[in-house]
Protein backbone atom coordinates (compact mmCIF):
# COMPACT_ATOMS: atom_id res chain seq x y z
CA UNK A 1 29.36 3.66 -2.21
CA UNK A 2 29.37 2.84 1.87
CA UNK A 3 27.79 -0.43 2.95
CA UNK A 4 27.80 -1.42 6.66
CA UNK A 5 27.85 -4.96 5.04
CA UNK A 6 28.09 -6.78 2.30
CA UNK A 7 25.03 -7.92 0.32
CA UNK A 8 23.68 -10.44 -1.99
CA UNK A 9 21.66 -9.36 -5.01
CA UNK A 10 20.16 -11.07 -7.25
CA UNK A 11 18.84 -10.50 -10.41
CA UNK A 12 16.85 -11.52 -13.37
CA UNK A 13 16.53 -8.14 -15.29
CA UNK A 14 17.28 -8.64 -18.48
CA UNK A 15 19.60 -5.21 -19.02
CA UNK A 16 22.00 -4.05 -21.83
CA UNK A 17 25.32 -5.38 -21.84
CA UNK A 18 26.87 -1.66 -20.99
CA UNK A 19 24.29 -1.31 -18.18
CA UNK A 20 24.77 -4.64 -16.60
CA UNK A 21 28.43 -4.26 -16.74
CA UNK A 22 27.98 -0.88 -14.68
CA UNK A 23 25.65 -2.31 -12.13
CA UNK A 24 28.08 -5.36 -11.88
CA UNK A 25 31.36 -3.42 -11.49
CA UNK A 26 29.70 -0.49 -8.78
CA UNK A 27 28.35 -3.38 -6.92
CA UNK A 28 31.55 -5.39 -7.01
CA UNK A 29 33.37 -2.26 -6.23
CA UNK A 30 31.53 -1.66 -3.13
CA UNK A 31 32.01 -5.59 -1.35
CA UNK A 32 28.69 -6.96 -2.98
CA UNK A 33 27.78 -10.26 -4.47
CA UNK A 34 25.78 -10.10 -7.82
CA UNK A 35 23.80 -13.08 -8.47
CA UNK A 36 22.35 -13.21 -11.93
CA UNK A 37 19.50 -15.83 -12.48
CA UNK A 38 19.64 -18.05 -15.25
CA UNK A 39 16.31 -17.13 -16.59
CA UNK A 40 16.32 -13.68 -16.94
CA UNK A 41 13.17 -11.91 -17.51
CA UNK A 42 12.90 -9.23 -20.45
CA UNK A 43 9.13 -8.36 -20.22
CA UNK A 44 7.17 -7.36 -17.05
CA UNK A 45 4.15 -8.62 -17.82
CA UNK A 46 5.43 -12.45 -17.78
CA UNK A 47 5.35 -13.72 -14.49
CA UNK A 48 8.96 -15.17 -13.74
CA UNK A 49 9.58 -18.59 -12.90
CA UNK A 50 11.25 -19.22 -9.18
CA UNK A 51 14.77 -19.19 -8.91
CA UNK A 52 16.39 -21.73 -5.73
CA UNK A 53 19.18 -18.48 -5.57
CA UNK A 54 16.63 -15.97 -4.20
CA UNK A 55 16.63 -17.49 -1.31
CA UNK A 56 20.35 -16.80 -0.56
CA UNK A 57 19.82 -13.28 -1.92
CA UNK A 58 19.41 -9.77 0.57
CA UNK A 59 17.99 -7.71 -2.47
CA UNK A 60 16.50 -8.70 -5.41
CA UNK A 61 16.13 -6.41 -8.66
CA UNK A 62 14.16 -7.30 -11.75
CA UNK A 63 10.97 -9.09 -11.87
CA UNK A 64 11.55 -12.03 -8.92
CA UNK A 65 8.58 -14.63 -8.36
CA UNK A 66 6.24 -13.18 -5.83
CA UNK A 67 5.70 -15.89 -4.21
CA UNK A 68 8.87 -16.44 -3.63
CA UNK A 69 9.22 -12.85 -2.38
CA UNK A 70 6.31 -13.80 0.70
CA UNK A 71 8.24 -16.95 1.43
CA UNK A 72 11.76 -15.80 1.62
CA UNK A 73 12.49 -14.46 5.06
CA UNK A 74 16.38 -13.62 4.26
CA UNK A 75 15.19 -11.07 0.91
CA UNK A 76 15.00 -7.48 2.80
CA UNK A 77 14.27 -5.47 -0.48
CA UNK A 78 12.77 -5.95 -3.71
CA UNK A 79 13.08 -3.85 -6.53
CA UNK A 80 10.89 -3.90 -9.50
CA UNK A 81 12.09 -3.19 -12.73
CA UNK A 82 8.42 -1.83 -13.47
CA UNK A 83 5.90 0.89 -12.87
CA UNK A 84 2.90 -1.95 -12.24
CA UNK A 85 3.44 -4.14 -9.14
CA UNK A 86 0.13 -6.05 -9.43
CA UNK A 87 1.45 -9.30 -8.88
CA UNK A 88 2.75 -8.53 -5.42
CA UNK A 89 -0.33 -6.59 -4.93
CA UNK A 90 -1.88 -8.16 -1.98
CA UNK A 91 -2.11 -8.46 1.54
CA UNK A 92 -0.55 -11.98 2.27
CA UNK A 93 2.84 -10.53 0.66
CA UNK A 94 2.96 -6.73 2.08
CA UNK A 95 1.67 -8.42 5.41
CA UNK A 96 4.86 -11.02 5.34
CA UNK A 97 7.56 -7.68 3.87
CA UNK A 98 6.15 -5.31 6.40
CA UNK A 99 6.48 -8.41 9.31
CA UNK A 100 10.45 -8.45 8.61
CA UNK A 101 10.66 -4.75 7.60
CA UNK A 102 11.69 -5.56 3.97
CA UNK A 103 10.87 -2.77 1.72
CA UNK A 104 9.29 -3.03 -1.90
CA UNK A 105 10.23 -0.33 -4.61
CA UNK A 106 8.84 -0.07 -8.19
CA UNK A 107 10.13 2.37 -11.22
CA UNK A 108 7.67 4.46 -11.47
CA UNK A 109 10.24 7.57 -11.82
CA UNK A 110 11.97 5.90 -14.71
CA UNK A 111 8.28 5.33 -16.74
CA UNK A 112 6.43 8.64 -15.70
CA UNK A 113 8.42 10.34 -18.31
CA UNK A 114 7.78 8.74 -21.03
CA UNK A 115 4.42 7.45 -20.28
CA UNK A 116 3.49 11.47 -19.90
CA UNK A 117 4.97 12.75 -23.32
CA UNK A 118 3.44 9.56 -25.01
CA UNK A 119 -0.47 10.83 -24.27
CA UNK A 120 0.39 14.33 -24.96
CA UNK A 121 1.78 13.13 -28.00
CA UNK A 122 -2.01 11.15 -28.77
CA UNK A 123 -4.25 13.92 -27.32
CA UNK A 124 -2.47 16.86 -29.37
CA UNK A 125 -2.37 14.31 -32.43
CA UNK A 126 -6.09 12.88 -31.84
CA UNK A 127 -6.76 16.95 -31.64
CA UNK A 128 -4.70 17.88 -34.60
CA UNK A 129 -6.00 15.13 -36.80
CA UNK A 130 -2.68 13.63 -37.66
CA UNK A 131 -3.65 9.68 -37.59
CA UNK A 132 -6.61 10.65 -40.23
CA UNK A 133 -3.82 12.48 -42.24
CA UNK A 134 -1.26 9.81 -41.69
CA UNK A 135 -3.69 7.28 -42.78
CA UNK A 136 -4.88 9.56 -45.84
CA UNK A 137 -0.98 9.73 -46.81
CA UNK A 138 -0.42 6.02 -46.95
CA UNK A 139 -3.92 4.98 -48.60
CA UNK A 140 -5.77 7.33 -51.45
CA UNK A 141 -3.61 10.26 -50.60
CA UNK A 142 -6.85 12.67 -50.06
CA UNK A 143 -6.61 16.06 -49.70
CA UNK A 144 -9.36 17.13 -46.77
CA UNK A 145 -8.50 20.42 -45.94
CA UNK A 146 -12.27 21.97 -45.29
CA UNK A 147 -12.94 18.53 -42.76
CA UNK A 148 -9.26 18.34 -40.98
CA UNK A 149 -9.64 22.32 -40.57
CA UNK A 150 -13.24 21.94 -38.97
CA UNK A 151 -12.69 19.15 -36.69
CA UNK A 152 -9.39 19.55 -35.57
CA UNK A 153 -9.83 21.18 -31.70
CA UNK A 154 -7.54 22.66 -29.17
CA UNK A 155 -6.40 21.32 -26.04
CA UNK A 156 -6.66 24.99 -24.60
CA UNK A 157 -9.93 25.38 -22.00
CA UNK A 158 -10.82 21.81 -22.63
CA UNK A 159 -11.20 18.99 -19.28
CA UNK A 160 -9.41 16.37 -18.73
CA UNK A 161 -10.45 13.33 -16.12
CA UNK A 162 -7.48 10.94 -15.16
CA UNK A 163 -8.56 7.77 -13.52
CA UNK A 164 -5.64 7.04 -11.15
CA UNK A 165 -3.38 9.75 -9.82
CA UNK A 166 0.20 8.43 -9.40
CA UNK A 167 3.75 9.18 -10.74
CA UNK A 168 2.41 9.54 -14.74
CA UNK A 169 -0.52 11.30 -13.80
CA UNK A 170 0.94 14.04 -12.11
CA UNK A 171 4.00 14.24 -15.15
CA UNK A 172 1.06 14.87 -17.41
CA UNK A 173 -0.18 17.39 -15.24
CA UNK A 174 2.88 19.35 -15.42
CA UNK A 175 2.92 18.89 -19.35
CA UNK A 176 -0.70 19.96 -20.33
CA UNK A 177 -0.14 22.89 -17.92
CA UNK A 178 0.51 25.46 -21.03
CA UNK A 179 -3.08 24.70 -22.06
CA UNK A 180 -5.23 25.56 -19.33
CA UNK A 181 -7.31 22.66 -18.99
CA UNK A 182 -9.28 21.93 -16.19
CA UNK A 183 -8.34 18.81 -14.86
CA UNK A 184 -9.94 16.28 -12.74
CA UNK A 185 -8.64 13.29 -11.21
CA UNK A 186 -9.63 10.09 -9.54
CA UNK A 187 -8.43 8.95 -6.59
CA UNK A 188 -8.89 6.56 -3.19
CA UNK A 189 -7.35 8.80 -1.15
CA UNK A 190 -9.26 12.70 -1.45
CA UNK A 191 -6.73 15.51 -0.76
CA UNK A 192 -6.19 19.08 -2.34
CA UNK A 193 -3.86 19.43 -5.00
CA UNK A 194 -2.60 22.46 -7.23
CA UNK A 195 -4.41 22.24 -10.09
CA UNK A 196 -6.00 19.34 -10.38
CA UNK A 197 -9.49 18.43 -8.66
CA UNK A 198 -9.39 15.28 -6.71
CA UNK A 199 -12.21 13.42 -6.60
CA UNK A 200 -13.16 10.29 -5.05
CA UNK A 201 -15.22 7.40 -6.56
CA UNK A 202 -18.27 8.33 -5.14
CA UNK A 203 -18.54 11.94 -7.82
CA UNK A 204 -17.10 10.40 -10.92
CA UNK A 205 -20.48 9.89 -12.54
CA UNK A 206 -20.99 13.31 -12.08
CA UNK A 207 -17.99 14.35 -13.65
CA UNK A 208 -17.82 12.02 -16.36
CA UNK A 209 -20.08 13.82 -18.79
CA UNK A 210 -18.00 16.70 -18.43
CA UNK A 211 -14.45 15.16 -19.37
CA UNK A 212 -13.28 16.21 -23.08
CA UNK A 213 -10.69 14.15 -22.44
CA UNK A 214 -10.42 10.43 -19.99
CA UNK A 215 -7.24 9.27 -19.12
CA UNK A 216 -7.21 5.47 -17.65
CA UNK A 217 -3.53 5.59 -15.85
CA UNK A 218 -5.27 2.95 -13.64
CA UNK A 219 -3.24 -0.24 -11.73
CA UNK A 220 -5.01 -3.83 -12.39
CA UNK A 221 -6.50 -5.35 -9.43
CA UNK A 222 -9.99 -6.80 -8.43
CA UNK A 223 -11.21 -3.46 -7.95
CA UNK A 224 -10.26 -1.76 -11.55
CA UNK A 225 -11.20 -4.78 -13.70
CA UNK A 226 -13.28 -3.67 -16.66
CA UNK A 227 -13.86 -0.34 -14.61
CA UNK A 228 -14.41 1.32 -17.55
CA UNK A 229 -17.50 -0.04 -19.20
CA UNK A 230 -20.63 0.36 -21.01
CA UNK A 231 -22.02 2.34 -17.92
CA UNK A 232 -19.07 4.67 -17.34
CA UNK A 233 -18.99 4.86 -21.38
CA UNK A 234 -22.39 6.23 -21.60
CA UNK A 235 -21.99 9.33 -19.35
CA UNK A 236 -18.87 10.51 -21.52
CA UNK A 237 -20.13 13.75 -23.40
CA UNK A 238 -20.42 12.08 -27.28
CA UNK A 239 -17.04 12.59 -29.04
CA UNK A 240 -14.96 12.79 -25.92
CA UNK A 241 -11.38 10.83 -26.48
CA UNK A 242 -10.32 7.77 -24.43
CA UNK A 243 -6.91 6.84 -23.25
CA UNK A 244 -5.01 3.90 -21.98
CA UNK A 245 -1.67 3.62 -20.82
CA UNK A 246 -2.27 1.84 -17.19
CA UNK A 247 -3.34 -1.77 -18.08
CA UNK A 248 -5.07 -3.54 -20.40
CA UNK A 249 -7.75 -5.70 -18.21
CA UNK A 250 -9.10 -2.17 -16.91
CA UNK A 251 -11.32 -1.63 -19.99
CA UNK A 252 -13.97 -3.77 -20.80
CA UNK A 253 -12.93 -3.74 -24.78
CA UNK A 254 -16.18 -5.25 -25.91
CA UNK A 255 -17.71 -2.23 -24.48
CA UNK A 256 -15.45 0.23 -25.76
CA UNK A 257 -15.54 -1.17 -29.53
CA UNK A 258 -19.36 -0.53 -29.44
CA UNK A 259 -18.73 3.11 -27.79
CA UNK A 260 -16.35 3.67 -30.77
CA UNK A 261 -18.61 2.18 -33.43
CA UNK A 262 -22.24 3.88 -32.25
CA UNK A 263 -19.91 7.53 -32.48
CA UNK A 264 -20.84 7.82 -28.82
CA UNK A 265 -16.71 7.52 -28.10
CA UNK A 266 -15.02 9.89 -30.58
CA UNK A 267 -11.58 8.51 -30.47
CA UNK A 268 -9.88 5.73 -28.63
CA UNK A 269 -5.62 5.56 -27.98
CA UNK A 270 -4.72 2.42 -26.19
CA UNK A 271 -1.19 0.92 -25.36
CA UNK A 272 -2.39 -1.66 -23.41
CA UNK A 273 -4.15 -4.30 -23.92
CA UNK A 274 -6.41 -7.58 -22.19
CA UNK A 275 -4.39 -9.67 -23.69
CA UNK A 276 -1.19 -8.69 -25.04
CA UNK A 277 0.66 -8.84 -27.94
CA UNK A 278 -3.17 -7.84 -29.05
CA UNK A 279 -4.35 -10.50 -31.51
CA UNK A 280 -4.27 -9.96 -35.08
CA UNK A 281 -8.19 -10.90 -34.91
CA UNK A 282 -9.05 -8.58 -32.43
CA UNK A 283 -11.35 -5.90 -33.73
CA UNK A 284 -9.47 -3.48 -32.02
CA UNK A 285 -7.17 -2.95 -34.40
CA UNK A 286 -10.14 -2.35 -37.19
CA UNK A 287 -12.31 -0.41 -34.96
CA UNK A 288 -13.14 3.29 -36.44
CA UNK A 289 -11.59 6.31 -34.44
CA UNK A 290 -9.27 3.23 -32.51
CA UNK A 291 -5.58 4.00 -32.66
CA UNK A 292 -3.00 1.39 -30.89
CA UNK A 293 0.60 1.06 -29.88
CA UNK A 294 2.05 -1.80 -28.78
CA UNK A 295 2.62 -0.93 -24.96
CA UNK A 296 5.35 1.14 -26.16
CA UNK A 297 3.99 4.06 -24.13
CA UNK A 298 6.91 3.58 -21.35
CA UNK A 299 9.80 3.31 -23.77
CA UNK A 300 12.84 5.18 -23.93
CA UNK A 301 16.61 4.77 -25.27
CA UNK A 302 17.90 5.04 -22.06
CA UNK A 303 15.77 2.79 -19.80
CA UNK A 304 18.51 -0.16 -18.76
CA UNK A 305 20.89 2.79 -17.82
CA UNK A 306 18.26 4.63 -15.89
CA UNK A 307 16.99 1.66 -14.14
CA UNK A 308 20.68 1.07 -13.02
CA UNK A 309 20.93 4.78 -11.78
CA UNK A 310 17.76 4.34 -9.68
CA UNK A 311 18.63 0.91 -8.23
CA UNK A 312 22.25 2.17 -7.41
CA UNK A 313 20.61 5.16 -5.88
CA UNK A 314 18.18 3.78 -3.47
CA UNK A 315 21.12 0.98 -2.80
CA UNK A 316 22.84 3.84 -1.41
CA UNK A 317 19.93 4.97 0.76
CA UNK A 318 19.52 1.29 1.95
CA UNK A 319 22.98 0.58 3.05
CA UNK A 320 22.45 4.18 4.72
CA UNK A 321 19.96 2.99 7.11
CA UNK A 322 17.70 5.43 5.39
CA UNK A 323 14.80 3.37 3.82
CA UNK A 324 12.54 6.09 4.05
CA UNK A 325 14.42 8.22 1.46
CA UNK A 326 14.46 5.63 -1.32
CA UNK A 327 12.68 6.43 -4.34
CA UNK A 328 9.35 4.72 -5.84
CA UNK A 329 8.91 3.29 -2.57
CA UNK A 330 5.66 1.43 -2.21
CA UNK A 331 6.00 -0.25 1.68
């Protein structure tokens, strides 16, 4: 791997031993310095504490303290280890990366995969009935046929709306393409797009009570707290299916607990929750027609190794000169 010089990472991503040992040995191979921080950080949601060695560092891959990010005028590249970015999602730190020319990536090609294939996997099983068969199995072992037969739908014809219309949006896309749907999507910045129907903010209401299907793939910041709520709720045709697999605070869970309860919701999938692990107490996990997974929506055997192969491929880029090429970039 060329480098025009030799750089200091540092780390706190808390990899498998086999992937670590590759990142350490390419980077040591090409003239680099690997710094790994004694506090390494193994979920993305828990904000990392600040590591004195960051400031020595060029790079930094994992989950560093943003703060520390804003403040460190030597770090010329940060690399998430995660599809979300929120907490380096403001103005005071792009404003201080873009005033130095540091760039920020995420891994938003490493998640979009799996993130995709898990809600096809819920909306063909929500459509096929297999959690009310699953649970059937494990409990009085019923035998439904005539009521699994009538309600179970197809995903062929139906309409989807996804709220946010990023890296997994555009996956799932691709993978409900066999059935025809019609699919909407919301998004701050209108354009055309093959197959989809962008829409901005201002038409969702008018859209809503036409979805079948809405997808919340939605980032948290001030703008998408609680965005789905009662209000939004209520214009959903009565049985439509709700997703979640962007984050947790976007749903106002109160809300959607009612919506599930009154019958006005049909179903609800969520990975992600308010507050996460979710509470034993939470009446999520008891609401009718409410199906969770523990923010498992993004996993996949291989994510350490592929998180290596996309860091060592936009390191390549970046000793290039070519910053523009990198992957997942988001300034």
């Amino acid at each position: 791997m060329p480098s025009v010089q030799p750089l200091t990472i540092w780390t706190n991503a808390a990899l498998a031993p086999a992937a670590h040992a590759r990142l350490a040995a390419t980077l040591t191979a090409a003239g680099h310095r690997l710094v790994v921080s004694a506090q390494a950080s193994a979920s993305v949601l828990a904000a990392a504490a600040d590591d004195p060695a960051l400031a020595d560092a060029d790079i930094a891959f994992g989950q560093p303290d943003a703060e520390a990010c804003r403040r460190h005028p030597r770090l010329r590249w940060i690399a998430l280890t995660s599809a979300g970015y929120t907490r380096y999602d403001n103005e005071e730190i792009f404003d201080a990366l873009r005033a130095r020319r540091a760039v920020l990536t995420n891994a938003s090609s490493v998640f979009a995969e799996p993130c995709a294939q898990h809600l096809l996997a819920m909306m063909l099983g929500l459509a096929r009935r297999l959690p009310d068969s699953l649970d059937e199995q494990r409990s009085v072992r019923g035998w439904k046929y005539f009521e699994h037969r009538a309600a179970s739908r197809l995903l062929t014809g139906q309409t989807a709306l996804l709220l946010g219309y990023g890296a997994i949006a555009k996956r799932l896309v691709e993978l409900l393409a066999p059935f025809r749907m019609r699919i909407y999507a919301l998004r701050r910045r209108v354009y055309s797009e093959a197959g989809v129907h962008v829409i901005a903010e201002e038409k969702l209401s008018a859209v809503l009570p036409l979805a079948d299907h809405l997808i919340d793939i939605l980032p948290e910041n001030p703008a998408t707290h609680r965005y789905v709520n009662a209000r939004r709720l209520a214009l959903l045709k009565p049985g439509a299916f709700f997703y979640n697999i962007g984050r947790g605070p976007t749903v106002d869970e109160p809300a959607l607990v009612e919506a599930l309860e009154a019958g006005r919701v049909g179903a609800a999938y969520l990975d992600v929750f308010a507050t996460e692990p979710l509470p034993p107490a939470s009446p999520l996990w008891t609401t009718r027609n409410c199906y969770v997974t523990p923010h498992t929506g993004g996993g996949r055997t291989d994510q350490d190794d592929a998180l290596v192969d996309l860091f060592l491929a936009n390191l390549a880029r970046f000793t290039a000169g070519q910053p523009a090429e990198m992957s997942d970039r988001i300034i």
